[in-house]
Protein backbone atom coordinates (compact mmCIF):
# COMPACT_ATOMS: atom_id res chain seq x y z
CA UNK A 1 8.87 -11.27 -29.47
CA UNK A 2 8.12 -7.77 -27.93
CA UNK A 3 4.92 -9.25 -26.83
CA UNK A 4 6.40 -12.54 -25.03
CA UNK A 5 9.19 -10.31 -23.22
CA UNK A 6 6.58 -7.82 -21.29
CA UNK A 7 4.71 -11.17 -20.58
CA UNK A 8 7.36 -12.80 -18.82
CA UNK A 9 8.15 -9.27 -17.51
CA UNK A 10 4.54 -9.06 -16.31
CA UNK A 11 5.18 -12.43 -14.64
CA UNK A 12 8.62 -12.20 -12.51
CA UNK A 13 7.07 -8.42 -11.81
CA UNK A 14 4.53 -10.18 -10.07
CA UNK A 15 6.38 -12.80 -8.20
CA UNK A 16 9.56 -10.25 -6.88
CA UNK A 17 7.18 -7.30 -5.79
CA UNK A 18 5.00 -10.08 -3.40
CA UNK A 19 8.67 -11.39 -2.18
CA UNK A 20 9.73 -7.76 -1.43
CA UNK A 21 6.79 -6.48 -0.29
CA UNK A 22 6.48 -9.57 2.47
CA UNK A 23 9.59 -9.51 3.42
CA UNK A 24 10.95 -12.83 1.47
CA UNK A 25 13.45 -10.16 0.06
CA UNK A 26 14.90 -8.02 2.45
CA UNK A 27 15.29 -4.60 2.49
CA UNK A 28 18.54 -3.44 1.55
CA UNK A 29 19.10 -6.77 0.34
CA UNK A 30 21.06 -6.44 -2.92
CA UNK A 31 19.65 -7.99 -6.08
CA UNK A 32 22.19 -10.27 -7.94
CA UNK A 33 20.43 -9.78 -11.84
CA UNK A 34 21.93 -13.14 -13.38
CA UNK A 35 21.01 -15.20 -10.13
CA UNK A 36 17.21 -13.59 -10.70
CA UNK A 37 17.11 -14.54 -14.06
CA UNK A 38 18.38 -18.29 -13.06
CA UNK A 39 15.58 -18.49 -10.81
CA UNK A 40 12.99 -17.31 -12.50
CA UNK A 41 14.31 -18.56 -16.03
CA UNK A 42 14.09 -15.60 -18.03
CA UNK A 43 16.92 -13.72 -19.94
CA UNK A 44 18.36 -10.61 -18.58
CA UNK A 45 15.71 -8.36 -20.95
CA UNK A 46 12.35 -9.08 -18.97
CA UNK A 47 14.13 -9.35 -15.96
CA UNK A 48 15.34 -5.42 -16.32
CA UNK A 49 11.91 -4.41 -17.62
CA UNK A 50 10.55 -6.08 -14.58
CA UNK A 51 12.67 -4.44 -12.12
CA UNK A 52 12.75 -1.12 -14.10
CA UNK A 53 8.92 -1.35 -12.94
CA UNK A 54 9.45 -2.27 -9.51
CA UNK A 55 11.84 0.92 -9.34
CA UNK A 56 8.96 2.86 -10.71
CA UNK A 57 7.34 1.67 -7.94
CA UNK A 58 10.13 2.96 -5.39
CA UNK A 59 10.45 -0.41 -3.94
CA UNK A 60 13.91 -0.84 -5.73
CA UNK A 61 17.07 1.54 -6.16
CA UNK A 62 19.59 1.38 -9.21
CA UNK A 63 22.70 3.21 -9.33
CA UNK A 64 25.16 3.08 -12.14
CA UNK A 65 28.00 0.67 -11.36
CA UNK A 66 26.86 -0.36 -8.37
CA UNK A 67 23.23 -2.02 -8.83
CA UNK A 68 19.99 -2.61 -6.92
CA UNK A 69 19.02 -2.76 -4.13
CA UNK A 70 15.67 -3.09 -2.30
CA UNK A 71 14.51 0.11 -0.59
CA UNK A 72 14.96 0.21 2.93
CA UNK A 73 12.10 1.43 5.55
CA UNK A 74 12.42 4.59 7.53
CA UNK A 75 10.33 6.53 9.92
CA UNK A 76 10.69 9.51 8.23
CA UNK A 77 9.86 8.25 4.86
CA UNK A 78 6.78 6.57 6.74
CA UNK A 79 5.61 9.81 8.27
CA UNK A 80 5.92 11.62 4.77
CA UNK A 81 4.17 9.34 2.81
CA UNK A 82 1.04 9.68 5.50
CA UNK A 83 1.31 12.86 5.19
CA UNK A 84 0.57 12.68 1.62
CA UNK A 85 -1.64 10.39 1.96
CA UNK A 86 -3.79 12.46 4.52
CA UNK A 87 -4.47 15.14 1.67
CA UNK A 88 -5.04 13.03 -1.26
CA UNK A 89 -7.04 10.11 0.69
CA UNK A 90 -8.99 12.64 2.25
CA UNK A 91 -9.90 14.43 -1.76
CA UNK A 92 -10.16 10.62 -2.96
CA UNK A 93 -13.12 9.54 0.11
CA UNK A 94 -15.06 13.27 -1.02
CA UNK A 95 -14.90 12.28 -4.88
CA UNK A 96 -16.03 9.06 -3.80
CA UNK A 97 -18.78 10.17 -1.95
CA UNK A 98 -19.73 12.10 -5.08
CA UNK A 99 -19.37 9.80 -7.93
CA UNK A 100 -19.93 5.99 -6.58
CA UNK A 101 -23.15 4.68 -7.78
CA UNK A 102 -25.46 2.79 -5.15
CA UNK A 103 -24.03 -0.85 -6.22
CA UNK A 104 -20.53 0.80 -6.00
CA UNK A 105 -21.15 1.48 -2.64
CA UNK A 106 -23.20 -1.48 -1.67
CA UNK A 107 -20.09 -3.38 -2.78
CA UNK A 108 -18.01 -1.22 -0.28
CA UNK A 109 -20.03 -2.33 2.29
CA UNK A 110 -19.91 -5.92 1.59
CA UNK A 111 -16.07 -5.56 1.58
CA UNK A 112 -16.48 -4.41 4.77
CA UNK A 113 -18.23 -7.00 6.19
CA UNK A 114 -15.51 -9.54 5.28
CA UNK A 115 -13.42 -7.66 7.24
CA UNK A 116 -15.41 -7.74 10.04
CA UNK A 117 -15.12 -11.55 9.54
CA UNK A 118 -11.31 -11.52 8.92
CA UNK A 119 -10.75 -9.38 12.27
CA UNK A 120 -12.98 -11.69 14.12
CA UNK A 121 -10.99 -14.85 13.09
CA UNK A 122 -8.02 -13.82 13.89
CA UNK A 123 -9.14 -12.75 17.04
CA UNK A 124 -8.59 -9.15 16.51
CA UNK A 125 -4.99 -9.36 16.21
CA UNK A 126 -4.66 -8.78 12.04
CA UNK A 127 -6.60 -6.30 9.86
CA UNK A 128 -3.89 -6.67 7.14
CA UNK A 129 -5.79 -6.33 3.15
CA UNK A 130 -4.36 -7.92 0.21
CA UNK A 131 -4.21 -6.35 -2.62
CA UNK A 132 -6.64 -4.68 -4.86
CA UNK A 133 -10.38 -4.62 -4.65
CA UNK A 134 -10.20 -6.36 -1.34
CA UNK A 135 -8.55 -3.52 -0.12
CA UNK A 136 -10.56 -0.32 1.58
CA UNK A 137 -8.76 2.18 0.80
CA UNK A 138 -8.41 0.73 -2.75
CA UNK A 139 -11.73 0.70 -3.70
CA UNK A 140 -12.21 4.19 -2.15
CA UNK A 141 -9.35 5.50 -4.77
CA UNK A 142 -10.98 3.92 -7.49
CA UNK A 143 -14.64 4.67 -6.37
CA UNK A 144 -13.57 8.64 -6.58
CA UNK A 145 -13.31 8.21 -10.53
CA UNK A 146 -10.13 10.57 -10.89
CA UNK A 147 -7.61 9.13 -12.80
CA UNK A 148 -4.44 11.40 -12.13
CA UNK A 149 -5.49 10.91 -8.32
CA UNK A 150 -5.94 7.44 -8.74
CA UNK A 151 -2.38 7.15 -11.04
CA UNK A 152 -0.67 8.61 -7.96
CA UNK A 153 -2.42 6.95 -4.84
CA UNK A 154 -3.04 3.15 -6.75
CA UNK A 155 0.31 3.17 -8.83
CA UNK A 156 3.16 5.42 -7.40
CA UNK A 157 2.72 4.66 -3.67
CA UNK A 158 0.23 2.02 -2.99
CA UNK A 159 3.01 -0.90 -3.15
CA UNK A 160 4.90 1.15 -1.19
CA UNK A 161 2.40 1.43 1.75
CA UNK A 162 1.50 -2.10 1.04
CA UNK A 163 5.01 -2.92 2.33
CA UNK A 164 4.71 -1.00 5.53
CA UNK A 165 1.17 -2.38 6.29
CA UNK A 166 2.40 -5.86 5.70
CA UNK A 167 5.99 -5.93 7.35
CA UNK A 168 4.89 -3.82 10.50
CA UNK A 169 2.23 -4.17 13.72
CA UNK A 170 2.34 -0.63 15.52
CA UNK A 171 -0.43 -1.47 17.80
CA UNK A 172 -2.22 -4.71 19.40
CA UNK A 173 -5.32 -2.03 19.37
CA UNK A 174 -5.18 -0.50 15.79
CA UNK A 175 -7.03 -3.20 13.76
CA UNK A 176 -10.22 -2.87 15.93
CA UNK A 177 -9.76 1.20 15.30
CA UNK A 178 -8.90 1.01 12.21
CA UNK A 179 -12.33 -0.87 11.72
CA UNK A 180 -14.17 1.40 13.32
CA UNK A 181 -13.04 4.32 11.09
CA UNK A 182 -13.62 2.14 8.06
CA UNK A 183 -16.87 1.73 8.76
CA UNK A 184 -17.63 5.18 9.40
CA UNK A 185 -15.92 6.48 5.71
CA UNK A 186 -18.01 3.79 4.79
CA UNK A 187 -21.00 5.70 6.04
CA UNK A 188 -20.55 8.83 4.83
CA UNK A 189 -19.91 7.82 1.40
CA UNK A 190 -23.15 5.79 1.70
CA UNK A 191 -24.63 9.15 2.94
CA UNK A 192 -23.14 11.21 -0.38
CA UNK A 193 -22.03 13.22 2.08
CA UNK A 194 -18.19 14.35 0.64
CA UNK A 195 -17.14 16.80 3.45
CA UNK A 196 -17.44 14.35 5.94
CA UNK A 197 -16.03 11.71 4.18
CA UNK A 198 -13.10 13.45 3.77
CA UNK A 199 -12.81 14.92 7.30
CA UNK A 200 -13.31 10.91 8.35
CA UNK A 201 -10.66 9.82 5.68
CA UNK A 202 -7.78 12.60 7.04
CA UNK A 203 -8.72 12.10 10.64
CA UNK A 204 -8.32 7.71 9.85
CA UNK A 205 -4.92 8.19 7.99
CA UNK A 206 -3.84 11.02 10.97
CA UNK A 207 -4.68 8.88 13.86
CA UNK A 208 -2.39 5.83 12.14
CA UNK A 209 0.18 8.46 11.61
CA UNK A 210 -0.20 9.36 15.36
CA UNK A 211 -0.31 5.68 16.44
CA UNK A 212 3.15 5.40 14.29
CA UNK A 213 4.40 8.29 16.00
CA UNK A 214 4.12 6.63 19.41
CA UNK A 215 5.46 4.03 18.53
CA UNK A 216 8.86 5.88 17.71
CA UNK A 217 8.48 7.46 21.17
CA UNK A 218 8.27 3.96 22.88
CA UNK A 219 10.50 2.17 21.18
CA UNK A 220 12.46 1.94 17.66
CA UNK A 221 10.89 -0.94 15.60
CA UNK A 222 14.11 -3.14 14.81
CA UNK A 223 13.47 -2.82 11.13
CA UNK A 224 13.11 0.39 10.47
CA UNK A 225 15.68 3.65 10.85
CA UNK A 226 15.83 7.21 10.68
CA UNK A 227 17.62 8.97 7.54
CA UNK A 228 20.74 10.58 8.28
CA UNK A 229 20.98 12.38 5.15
């Protein structure tokens, strides 16, 4: 019985964080628990251990008598989570660097070559990575080999991050960048050579940061607002 409820947990888990993280739930949008279990035709059980995982994820908030909700996107939240990112991205490219065998990193290289594809057919206008070993920075977290790192940067906040990639365009510019700087982690991890990887890494996650940052100073994004907390 156990057994069956984390499967259909497993299951609605699945289906609710690709609705929140696109966008097909909205953030701030309230989540009515007995309509969710009509849709996806569970019982209330797997439905709470479901979302009980999502809000391990931070992509949902529960408070006592009043519910969930779906997180809502901020700047600042953004710009901290970057700034985490920067440091433990950075340690994650140098471990990489260290540890990935040669068909480890061939395979990063191959990845990257479908995203050369990818950027060319959509003309350069979408460098957006699904999920898991298709993603970059993914297989970089994984390649390093250091499982409290990769607990923190694949678990804690990479759905979060996912939802900001997917659900925002800073730049018309940034995917041909971003590219670039791919490619040039890429090398240096090819190389074995740690301290540049990670000096490439920081400086990639810094210049998004930066390209985020001009963005506020343009204009607000219609989606997203400041914390007045």
């Amino acid at each position: 019985m156990q057994e069956e409820t984390t499967t259909l947990a497993n299951k609605v888990c699945k289906l609710m964080l690709k609705d929140i993280v696109t966008g097909a739930i909205g953030q701030g949008q309230k989540l009515n628990e007995p309509e969710l279990a009509r849709i996806h035709g569970i019982s209330r059980g797997p439905l709470r251990e479901a979302m009980g995982r999502l809000e391990a994820m931070r992509l949902i908030t529960r408070v006592p008598n009043v519910g969930a909700h779906v997180v809502k996107l901020s700047y600042d939240a953004l710009l901290e989570i970057y700034q985490i990112r920067e440091s433990l991205e950075g340690l994650a490219a140098r471990l990489a660097a260290e540890t990935m065998t040669g068909e480890e990193k061939l395979a990063l290289r191959t990845l990257l070559t479908s995203h050369h594809k990818h950027l060319l057919d959509t003309q350069g206008q979408s460098y957006f990575q699904q999920e898991g070993d298709v993603d970059f920075h993914y297989r970089i977290i994984h390649g390093s080999k250091n499982q409290r790192l990769i607990d923190m940067l694949a678990g804690d906040l990479y759905q979060l991050v996912r939802m900001y990639r997917y659900q925002f365009s800073w730049s018309s510019n940034r995917p041909h960048q971003a590219l670039k700087e791919h490619d040039q982690i890429c090398s240096a991890i090819e190389e074995s050579d740690g301290e540049l990887a990670e000096w490439l890494m920081k400086r990639h996650i810094n210049n998004a940061r930066n390209n985020i940052l001009a963005s506020m100073n343009n204009q607000k994004h219609p989606n997203l607002e400041k914390y007045n907390e």
